[in-house]
Protein backbone atom coordinates (compact mmCIF):
# COMPACT_ATOMS: atom_id res chain seq x y z
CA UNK A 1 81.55 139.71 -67.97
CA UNK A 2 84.84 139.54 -65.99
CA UNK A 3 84.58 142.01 -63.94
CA UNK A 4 80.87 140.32 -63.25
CA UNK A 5 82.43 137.12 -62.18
CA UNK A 6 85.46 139.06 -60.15
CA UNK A 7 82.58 140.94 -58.31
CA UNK A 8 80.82 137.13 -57.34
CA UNK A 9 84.28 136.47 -56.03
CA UNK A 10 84.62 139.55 -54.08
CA UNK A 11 81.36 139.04 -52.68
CA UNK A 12 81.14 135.82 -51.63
CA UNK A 13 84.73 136.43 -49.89
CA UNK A 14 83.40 138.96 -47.51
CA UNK A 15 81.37 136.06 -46.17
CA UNK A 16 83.63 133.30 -46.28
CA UNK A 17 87.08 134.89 -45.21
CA UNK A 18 90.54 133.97 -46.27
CA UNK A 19 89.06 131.03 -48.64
CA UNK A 20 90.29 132.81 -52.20
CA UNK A 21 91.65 130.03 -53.45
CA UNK A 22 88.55 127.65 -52.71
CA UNK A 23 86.44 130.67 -53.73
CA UNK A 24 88.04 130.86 -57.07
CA UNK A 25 88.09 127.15 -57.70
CA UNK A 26 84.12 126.35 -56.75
CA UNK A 27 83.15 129.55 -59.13
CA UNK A 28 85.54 127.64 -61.71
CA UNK A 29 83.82 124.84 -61.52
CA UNK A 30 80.11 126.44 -61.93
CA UNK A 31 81.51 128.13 -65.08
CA UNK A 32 82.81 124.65 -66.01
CA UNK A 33 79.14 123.40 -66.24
CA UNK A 34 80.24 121.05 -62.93
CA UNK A 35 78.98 120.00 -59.29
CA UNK A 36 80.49 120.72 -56.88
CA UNK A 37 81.43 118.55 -53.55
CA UNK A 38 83.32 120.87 -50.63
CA UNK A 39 84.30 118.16 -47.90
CA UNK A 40 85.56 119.10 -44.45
CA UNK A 41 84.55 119.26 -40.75
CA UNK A 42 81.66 120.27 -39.32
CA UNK A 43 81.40 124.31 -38.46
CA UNK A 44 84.34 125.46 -41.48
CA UNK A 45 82.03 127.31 -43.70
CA UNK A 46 81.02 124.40 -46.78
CA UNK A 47 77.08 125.49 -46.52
CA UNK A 48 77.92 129.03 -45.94
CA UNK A 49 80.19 128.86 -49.17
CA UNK A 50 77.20 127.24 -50.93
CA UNK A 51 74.25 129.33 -49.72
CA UNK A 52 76.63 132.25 -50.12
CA UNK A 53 77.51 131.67 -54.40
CA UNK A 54 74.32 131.03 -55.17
CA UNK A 55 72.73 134.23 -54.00
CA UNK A 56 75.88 135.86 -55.92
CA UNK A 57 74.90 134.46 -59.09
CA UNK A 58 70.90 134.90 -58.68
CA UNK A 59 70.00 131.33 -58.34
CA UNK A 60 66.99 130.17 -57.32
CA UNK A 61 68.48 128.33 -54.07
CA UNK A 62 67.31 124.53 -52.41
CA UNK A 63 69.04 123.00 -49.63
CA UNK A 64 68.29 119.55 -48.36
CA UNK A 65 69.58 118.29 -45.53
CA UNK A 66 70.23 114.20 -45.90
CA UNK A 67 69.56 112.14 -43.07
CA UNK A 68 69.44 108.34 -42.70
CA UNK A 69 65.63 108.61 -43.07
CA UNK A 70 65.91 110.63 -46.45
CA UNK A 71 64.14 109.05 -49.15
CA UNK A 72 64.58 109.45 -52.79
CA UNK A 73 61.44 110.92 -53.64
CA UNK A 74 61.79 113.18 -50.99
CA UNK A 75 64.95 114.92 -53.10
CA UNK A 76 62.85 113.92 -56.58
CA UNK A 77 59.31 114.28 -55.86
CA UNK A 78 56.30 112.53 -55.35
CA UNK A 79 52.73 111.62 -57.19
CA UNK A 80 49.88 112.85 -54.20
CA UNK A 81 46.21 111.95 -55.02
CA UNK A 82 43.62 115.14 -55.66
CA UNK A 83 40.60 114.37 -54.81
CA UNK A 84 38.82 117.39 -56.52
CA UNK A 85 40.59 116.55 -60.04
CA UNK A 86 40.56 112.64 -59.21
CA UNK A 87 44.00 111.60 -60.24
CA UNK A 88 47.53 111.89 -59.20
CA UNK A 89 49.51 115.04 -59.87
CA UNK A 90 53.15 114.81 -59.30
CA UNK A 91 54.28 117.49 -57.05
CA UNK A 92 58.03 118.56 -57.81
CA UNK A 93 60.88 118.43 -55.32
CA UNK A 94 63.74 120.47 -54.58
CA UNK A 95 65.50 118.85 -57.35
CA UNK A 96 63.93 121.06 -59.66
CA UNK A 97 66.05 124.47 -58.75
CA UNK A 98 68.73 126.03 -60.61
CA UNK A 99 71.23 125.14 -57.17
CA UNK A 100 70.55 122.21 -54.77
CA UNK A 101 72.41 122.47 -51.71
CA UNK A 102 72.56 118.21 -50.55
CA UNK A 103 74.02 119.23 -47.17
CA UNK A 104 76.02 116.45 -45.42
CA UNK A 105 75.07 114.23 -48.66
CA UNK A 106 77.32 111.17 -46.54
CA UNK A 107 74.66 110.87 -44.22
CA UNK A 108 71.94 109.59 -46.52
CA UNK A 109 71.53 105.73 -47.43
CA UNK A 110 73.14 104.93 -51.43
CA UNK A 111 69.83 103.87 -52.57
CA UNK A 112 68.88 108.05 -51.62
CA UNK A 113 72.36 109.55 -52.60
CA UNK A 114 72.08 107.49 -56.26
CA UNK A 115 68.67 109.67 -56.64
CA UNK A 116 70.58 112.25 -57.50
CA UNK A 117 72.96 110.25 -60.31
CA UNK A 118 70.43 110.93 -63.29
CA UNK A 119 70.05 114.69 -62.73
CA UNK A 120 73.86 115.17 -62.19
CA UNK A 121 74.87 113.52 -65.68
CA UNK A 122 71.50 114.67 -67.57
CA UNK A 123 69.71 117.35 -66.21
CA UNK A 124 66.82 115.31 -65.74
CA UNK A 125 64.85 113.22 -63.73
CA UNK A 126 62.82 110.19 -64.48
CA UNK A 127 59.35 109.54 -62.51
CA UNK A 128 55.79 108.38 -63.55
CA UNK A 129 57.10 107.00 -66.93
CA UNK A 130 58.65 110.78 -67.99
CA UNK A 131 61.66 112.29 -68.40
CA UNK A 132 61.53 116.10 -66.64
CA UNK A 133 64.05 118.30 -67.60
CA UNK A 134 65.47 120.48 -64.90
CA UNK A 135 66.43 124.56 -64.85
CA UNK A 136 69.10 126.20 -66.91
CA UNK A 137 71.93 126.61 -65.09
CA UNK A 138 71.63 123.29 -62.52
CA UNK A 139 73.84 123.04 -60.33
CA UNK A 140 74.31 119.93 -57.45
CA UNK A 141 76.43 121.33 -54.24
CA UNK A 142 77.38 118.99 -51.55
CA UNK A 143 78.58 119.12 -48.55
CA UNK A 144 80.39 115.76 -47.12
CA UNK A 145 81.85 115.13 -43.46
CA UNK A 146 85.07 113.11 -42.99
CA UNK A 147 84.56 109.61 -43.48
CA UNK A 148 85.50 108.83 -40.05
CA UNK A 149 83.05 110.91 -38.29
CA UNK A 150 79.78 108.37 -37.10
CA UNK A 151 76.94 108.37 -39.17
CA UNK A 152 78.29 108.71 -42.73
CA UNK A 153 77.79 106.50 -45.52
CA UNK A 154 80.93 106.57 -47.83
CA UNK A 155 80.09 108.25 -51.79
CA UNK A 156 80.40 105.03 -54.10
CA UNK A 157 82.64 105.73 -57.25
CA UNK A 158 80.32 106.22 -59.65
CA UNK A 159 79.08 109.01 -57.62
CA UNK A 160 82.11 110.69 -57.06
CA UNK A 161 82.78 110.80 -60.71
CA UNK A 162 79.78 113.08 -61.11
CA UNK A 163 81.45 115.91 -58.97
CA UNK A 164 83.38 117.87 -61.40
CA UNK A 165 85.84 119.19 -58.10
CA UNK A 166 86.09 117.80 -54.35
CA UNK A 167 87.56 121.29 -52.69
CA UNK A 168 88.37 121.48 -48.64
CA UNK A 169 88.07 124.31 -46.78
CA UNK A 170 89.63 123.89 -43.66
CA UNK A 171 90.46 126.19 -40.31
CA UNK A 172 91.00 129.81 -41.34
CA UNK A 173 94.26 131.52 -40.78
CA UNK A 174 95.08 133.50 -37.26
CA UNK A 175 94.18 137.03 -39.35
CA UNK A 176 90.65 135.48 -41.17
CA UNK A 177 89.91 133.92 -37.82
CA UNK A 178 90.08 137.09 -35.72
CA UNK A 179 88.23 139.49 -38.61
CA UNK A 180 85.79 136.22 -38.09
CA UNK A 181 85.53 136.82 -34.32
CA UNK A 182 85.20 140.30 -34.58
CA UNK A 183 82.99 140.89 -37.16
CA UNK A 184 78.86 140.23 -37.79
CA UNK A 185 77.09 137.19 -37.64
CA UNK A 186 77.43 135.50 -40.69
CA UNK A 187 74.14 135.03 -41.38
CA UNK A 188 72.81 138.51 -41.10
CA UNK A 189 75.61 139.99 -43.48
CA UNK A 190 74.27 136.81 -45.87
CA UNK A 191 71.02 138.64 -45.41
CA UNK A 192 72.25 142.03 -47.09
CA UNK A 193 74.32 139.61 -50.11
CA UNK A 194 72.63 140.99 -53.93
CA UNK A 195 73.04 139.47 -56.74
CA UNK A 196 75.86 140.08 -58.62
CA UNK A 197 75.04 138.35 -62.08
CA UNK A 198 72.14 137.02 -63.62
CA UNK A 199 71.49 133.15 -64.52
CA UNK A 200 71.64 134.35 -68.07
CA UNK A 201 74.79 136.33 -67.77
CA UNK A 202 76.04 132.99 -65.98
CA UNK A 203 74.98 130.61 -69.22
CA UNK A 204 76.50 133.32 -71.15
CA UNK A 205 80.47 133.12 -69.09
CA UNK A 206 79.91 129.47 -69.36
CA UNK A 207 79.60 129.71 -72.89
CA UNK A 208 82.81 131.77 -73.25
CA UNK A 209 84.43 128.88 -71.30
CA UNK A 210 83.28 126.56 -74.03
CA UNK A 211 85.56 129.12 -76.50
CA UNK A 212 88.63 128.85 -74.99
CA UNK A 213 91.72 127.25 -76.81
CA UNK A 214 93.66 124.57 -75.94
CA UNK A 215 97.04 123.53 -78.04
CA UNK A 216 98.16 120.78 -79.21
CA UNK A 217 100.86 120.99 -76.89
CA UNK A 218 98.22 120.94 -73.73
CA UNK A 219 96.67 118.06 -75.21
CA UNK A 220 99.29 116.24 -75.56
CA UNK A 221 100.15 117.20 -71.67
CA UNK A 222 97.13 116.17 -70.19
CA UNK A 223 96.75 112.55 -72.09
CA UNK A 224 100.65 111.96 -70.92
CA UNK A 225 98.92 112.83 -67.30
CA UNK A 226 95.60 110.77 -68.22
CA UNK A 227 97.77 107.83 -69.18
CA UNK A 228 100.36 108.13 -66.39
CA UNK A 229 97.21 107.29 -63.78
CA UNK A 230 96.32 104.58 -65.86
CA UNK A 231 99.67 102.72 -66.50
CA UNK A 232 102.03 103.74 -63.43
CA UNK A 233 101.52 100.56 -60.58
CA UNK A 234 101.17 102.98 -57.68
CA UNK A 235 97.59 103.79 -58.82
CA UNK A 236 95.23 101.63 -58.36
CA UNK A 237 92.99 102.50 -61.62
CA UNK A 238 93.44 105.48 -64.14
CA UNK A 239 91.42 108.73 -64.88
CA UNK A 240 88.64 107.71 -66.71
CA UNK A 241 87.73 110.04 -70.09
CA UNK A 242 85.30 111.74 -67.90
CA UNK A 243 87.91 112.89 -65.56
CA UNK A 244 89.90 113.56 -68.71
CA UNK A 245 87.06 115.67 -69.61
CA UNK A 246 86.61 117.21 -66.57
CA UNK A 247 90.26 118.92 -66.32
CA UNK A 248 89.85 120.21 -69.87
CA UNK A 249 86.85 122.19 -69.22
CA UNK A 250 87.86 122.95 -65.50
CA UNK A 251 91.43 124.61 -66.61
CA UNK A 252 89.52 126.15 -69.65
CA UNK A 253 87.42 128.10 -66.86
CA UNK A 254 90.86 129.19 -64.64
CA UNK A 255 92.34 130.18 -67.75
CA UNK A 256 88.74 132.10 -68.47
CA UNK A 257 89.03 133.70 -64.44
CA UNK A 258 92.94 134.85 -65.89
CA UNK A 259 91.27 136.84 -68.26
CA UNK A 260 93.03 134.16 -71.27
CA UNK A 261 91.56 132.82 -74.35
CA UNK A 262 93.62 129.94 -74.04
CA UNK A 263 94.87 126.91 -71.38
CA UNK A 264 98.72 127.15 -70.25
CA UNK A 265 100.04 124.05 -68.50
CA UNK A 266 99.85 125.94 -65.08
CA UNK A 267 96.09 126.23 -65.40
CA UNK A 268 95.97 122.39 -65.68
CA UNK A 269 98.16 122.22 -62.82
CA UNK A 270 96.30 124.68 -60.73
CA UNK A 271 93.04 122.49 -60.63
CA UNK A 272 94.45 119.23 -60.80
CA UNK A 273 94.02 118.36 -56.99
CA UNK A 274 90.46 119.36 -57.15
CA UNK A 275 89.11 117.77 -60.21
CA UNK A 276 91.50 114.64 -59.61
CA UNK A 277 92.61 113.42 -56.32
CA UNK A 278 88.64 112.23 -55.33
CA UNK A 279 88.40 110.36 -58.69
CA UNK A 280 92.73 108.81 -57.84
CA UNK A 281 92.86 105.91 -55.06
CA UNK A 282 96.40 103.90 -54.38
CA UNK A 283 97.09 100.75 -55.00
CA UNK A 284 98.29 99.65 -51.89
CA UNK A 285 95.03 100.39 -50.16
CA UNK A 286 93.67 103.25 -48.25
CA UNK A 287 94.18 107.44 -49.44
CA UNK A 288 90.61 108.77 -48.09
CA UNK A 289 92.63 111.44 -46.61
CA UNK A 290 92.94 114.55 -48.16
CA UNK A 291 96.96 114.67 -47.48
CA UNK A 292 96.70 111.09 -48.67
CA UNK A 293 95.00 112.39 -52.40
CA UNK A 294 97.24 115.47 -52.14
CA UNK A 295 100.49 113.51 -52.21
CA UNK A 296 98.69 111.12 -55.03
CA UNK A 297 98.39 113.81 -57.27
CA UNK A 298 101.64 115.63 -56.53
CA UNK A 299 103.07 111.99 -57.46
CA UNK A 300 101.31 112.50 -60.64
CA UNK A 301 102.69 115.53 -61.71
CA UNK A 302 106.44 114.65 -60.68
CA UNK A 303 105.88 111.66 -62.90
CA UNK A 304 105.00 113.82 -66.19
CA UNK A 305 107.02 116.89 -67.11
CA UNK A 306 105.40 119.56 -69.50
CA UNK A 307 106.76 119.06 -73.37
């Protein structure tokens, strides 16, 4: 099943070059049972990435692109009249696929983004008086623009939270750049992309996820970092147990891409920035940035050794 998942990685890195790292992390975060935000600029790759993992994994695939205009049922679905049956049927939206691309999700209203709250936490949507449950594996990827660009609506909190990892992209290096320029368009070679596991094979790695150990000793780590954010005054409120949550099963899925059976510190360390710094914000005011998160989290980890 390894070598499954190492082949996704391979994969997906022919398309999107010189992103290992960010590679590694989003498939971490799939096995982790989590959404998935990538934020950057414009023209760096986050739908490519997207578009580009599902295939790899044999998802069905949905991409919405949120506007101003975009209305909730347009994401959820809507009840049309039939005139030969003489009732209302309620026709599904793209909410009901196993990966829903919500490109540029910042540039929808709250009332549209909030939609998606309910199928993010339980895998189901509510309309017409019923709860619907969605496909086995669901998965949410977003894409978000810098807050300062025009036209974007900023993520409230409680929709943050529901993003297991916030992971940047940014420019490519000199060497990824020029194999970039040289090479094929990107979305022909996306055209010749196969599947390289199946969605069962995929609940099956997230299951051995699930199996891996933690310690006592890691436990004890990551509530001295849980309760660091909550009690040190340069924070301006702690990791929730969500978040706490969310870096348990997040490191159990590095340790899982390690080929381990079991969490070291460094696997906590490794995907602290990604699972944390959306969910930290200063006291002092401010810390949208992504240096501005980096250094919070750093900050963090100076401020609790490992036992």
């Amino acid at each position: 099943m390894l070598e499954k998942i190492h082949s996704v990685a391979a994969q997906v890195g022919e398309i999107v070059l010189g992103k290992q790292v960010q590679i590694r992390l989003a498939l971490a975060c799939l096995l982790a049972r989590g959404h998935l935000l990538i934020e950057d600029l414009p023209g760096v790759g986050k739908t490519t990435l997207a578009h580009a993992l599902s295939i790899s994994l044999g998802l069905q695939f949905k991409r919405v692109q949120f506007t101003n205009d975009l209305l909730p049922a347009d994401i959820i679905g809507t009840s049309v009249f039939e005139r030969d049956n003489s009732q209302f049927v309620f026709h599904r939206g793209p909410v009901f696929s196993q990966v829903l691309l919500a490109d540029e999700i910042n540039r929808a209203s709250p009332k549209t983004q909030s939609a998606l709250l309910e199928a993010m936490e339980e895998r189901q949507v509510s309309a017409e008086g019923q709860a619907m449950s969605l496909p086995e594996p669901f998965f949410v990827i977003a894409t978000q623009n810098p807050m300062d660009q025009a036209g974007t609506f900023a993520l409230p909190e409680s929709q943050l939270d529901r993003f297991l990892m916030c992971v940047e992209l940014g420019y490519p290096d000199p060497q990824a750049e020029r194999l970039l320029l040289q090479g094929n368009d990107r979305r022909s070679v996306m055209n010749s992309l196969q599947p390289q596991m199946s969605p069962h094979e995929l609940l099956l790695a997230q299951d051995q996820v699930s199996a891996v150990r933690c310690s006592d000793a890691l436990l004890d780590y990551l509530q001295a970092l849980l309760a660091m954010s909550r009690r040190a005054p340069q924070f301006a409120e702690g990791l929730s147990p969500r978040a706490g949550l969310a870096l348990l099963q997040a490191a159990k899925a590095w340790a899982l891409l390690d080929g381990r059976d079991h969490v070291l510190p460094d696997d906590l360390q490794a995907i602290l920035q990604p699972v944390a710094g959306h969910r930290l914000r200063p006291a002092r005011g401010g810390g949208g940035s992504h240096r501005a998160r980096a250094e919070l989290v750093a900050e963090l980890l100076r401020s609790v050794p490992v036992s």
